[in-house]
PDB file of N, CA and C in Angstrom:
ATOM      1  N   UNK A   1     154.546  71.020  69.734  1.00  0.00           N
ATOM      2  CA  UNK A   1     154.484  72.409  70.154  1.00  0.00           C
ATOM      3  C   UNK A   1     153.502  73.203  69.290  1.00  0.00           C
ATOM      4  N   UNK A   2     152.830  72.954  68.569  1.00  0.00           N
ATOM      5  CA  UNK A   2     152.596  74.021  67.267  1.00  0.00           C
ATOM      6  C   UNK A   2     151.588  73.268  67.023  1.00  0.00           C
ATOM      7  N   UNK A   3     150.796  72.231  67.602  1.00  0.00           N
ATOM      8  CA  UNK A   3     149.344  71.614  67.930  1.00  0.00           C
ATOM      9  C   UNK A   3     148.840  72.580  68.882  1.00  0.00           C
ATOM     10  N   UNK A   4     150.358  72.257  70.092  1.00  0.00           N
ATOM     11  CA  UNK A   4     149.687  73.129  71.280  1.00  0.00           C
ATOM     12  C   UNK A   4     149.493  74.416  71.229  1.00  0.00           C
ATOM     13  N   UNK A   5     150.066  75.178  70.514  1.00  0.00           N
ATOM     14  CA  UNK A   5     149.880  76.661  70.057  1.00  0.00           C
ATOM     15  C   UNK A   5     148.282  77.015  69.603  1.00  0.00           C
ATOM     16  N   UNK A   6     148.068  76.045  68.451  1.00  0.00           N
ATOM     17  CA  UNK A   6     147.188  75.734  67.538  1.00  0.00           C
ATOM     18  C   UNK A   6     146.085  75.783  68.194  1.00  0.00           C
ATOM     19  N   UNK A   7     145.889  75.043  69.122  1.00  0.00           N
ATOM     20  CA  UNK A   7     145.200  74.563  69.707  1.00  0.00           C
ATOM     21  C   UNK A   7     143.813  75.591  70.807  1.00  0.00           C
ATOM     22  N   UNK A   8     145.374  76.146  71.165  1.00  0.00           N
ATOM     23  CA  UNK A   8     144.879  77.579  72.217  1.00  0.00           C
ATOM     24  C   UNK A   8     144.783  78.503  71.446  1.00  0.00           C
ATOM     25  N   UNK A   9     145.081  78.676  70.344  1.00  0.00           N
ATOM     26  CA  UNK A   9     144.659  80.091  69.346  1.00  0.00           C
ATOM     27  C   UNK A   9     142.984  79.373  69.290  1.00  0.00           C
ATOM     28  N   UNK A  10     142.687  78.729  68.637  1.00  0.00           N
ATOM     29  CA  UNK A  10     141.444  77.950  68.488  1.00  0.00           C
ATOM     30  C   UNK A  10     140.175  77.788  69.877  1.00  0.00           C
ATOM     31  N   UNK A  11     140.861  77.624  70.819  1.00  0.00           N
ATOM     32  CA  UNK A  11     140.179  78.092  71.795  1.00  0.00           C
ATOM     33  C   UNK A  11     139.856  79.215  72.230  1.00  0.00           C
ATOM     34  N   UNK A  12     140.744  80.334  72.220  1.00  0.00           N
ATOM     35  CA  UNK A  12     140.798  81.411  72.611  1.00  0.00           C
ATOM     36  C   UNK A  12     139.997  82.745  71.408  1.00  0.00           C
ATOM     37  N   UNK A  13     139.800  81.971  70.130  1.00  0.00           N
ATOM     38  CA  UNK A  13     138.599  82.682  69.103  1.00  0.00           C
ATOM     39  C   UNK A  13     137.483  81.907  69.935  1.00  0.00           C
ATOM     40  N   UNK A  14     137.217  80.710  70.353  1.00  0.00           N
ATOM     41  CA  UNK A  14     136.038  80.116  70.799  1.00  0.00           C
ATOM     42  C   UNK A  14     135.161  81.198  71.775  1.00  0.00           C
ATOM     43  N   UNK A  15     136.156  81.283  72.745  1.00  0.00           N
ATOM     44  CA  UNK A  15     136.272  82.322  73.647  1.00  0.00           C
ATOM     45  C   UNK A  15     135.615  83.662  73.555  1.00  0.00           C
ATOM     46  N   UNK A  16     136.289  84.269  72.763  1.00  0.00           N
ATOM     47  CA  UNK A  16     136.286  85.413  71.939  1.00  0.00           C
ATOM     48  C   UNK A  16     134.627  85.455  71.144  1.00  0.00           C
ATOM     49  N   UNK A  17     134.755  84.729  70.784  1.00  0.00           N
ATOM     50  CA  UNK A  17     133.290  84.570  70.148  1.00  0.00           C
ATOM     51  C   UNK A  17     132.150  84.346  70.790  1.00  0.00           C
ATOM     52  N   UNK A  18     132.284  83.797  71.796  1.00  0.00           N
ATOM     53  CA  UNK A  18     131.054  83.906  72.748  1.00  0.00           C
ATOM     54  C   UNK A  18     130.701  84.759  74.097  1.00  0.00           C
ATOM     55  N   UNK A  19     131.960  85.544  74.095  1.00  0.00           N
ATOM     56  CA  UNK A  19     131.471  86.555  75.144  1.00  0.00           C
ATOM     57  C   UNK A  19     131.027  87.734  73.857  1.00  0.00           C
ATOM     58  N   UNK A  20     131.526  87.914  72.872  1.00  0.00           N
ATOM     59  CA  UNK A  20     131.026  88.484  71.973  1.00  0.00           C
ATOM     60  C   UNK A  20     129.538  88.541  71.433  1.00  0.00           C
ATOM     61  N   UNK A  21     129.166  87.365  71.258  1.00  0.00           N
ATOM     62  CA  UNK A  21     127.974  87.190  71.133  1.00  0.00           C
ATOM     63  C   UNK A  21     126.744  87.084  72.393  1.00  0.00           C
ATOM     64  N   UNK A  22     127.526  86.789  73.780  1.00  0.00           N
ATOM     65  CA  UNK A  22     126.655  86.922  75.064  1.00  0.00           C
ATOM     66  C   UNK A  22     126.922  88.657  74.961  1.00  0.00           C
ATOM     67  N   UNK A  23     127.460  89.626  74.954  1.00  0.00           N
ATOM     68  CA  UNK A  23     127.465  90.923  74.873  1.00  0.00           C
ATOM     69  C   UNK A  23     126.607  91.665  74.010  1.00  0.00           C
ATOM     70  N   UNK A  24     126.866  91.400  72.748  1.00  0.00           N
ATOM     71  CA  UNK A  24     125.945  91.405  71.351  1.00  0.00           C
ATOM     72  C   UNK A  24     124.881  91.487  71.180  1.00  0.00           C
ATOM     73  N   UNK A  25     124.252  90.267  71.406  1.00  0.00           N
ATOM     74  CA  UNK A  25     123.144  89.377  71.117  1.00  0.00           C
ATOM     75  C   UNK A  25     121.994  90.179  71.225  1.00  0.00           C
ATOM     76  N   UNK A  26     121.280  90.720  72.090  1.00  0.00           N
ATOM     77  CA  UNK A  26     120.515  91.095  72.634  1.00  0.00           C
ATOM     78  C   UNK A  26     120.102  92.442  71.828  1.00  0.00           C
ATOM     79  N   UNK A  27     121.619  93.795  71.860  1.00  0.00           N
ATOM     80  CA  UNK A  27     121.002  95.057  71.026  1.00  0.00           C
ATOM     81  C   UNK A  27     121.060  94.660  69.759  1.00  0.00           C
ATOM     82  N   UNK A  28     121.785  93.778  69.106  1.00  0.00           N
ATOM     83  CA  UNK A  28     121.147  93.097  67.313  1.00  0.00           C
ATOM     84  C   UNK A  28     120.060  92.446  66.822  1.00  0.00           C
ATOM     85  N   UNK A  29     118.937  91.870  68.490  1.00  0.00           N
ATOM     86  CA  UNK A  29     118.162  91.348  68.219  1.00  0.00           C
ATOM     87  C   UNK A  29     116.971  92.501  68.048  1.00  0.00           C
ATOM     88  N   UNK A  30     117.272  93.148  69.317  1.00  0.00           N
ATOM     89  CA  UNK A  30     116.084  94.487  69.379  1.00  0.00           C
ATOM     90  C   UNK A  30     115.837  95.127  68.062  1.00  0.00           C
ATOM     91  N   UNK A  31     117.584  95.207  67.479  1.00  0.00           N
ATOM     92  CA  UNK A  31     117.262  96.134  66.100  1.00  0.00           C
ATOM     93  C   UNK A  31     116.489  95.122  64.868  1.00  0.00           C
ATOM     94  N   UNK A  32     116.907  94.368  64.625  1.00  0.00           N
ATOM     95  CA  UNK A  32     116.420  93.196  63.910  1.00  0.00           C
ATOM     96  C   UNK A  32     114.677  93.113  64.032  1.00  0.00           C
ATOM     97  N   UNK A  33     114.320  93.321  65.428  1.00  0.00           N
ATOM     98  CA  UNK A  33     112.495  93.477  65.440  1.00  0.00           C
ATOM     99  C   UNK A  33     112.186  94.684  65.056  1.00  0.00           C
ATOM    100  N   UNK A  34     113.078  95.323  65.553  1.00  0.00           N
ATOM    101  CA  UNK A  34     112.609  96.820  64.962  1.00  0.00           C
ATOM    102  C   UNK A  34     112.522  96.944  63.507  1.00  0.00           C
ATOM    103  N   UNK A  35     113.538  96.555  63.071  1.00  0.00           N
ATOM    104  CA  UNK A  35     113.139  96.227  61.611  1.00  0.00           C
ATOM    105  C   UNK A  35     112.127  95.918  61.140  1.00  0.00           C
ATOM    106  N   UNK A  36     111.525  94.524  61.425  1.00  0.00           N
ATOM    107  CA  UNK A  36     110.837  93.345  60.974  1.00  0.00           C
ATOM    108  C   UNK A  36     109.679  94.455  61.330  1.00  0.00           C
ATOM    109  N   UNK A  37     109.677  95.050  62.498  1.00  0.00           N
ATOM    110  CA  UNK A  37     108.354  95.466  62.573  1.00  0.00           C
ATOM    111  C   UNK A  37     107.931  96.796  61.745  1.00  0.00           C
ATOM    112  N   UNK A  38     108.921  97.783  61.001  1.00  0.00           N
ATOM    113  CA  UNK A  38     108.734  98.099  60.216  1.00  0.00           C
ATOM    114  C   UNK A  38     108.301  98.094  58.713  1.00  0.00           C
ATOM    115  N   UNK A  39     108.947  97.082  58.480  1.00  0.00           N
ATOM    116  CA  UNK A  39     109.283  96.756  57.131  1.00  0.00           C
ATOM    117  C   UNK A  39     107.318  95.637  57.449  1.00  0.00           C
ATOM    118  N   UNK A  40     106.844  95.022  58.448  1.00  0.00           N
ATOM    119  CA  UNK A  40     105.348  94.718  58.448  1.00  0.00           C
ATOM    120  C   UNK A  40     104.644  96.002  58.450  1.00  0.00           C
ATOM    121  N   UNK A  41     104.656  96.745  59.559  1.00  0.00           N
ATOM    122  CA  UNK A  41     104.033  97.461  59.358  1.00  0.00           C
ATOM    123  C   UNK A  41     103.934  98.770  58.094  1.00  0.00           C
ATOM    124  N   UNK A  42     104.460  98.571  57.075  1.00  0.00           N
ATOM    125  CA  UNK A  42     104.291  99.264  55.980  1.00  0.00           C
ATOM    126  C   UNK A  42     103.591  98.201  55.103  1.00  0.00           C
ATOM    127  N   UNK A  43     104.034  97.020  55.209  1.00  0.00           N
ATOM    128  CA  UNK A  43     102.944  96.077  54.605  1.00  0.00           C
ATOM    129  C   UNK A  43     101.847  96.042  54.354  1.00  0.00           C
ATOM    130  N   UNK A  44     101.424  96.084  56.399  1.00  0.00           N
ATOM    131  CA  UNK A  44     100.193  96.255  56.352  1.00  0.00           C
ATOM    132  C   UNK A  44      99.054  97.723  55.985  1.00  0.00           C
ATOM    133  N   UNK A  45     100.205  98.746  55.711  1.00  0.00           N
ATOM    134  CA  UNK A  45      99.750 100.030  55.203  1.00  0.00           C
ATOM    135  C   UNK A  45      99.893  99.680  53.886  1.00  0.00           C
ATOM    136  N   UNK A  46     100.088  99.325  52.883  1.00  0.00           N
ATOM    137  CA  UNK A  46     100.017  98.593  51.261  1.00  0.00           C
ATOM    138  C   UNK A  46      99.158  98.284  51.132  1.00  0.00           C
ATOM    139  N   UNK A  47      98.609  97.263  51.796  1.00  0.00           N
ATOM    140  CA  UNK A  47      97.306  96.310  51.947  1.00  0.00           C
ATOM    141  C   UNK A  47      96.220  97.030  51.982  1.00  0.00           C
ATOM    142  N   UNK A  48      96.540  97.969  53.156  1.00  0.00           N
ATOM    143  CA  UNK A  48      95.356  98.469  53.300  1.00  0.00           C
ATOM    144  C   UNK A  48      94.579  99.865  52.659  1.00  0.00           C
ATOM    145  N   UNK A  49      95.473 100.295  52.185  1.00  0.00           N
ATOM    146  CA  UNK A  49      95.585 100.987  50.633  1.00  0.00           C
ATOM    147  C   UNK A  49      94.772 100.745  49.799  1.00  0.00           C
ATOM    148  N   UNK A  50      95.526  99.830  49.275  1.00  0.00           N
ATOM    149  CA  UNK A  50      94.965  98.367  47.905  1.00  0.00           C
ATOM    150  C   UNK A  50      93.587  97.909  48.229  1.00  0.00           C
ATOM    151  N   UNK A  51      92.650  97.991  49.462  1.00  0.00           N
ATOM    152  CA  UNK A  51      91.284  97.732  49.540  1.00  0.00           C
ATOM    153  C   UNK A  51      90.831  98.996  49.765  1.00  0.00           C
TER     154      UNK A  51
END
């Protein structure tokens, strides 16, 4: 009994975790470039400074 419990708690985070991340995914990635493309583009304003 308490495999089978086990079992379906364990599935049901599986679950949980991937509609989470199919929901997710996408506006954490946008922000994540947005980032990246900040944090370059000040780079490339350093650089171009420095010459």
């Amino acid at each position: 009994m308490m495999k089978t419990l086990k079992s379906m708690m364990l599935i049901g985070i599986g679950v949980g975790a991937t509609l989470a991340y199919q929901k997710y995914s996408k506006p954490v990635m946008k922000e994540m470039e947005k980032l990246a493309n900040k944090t370059m583009d000040k780079v490339n304003n350093e650089l171009e400074e420095m010459m």
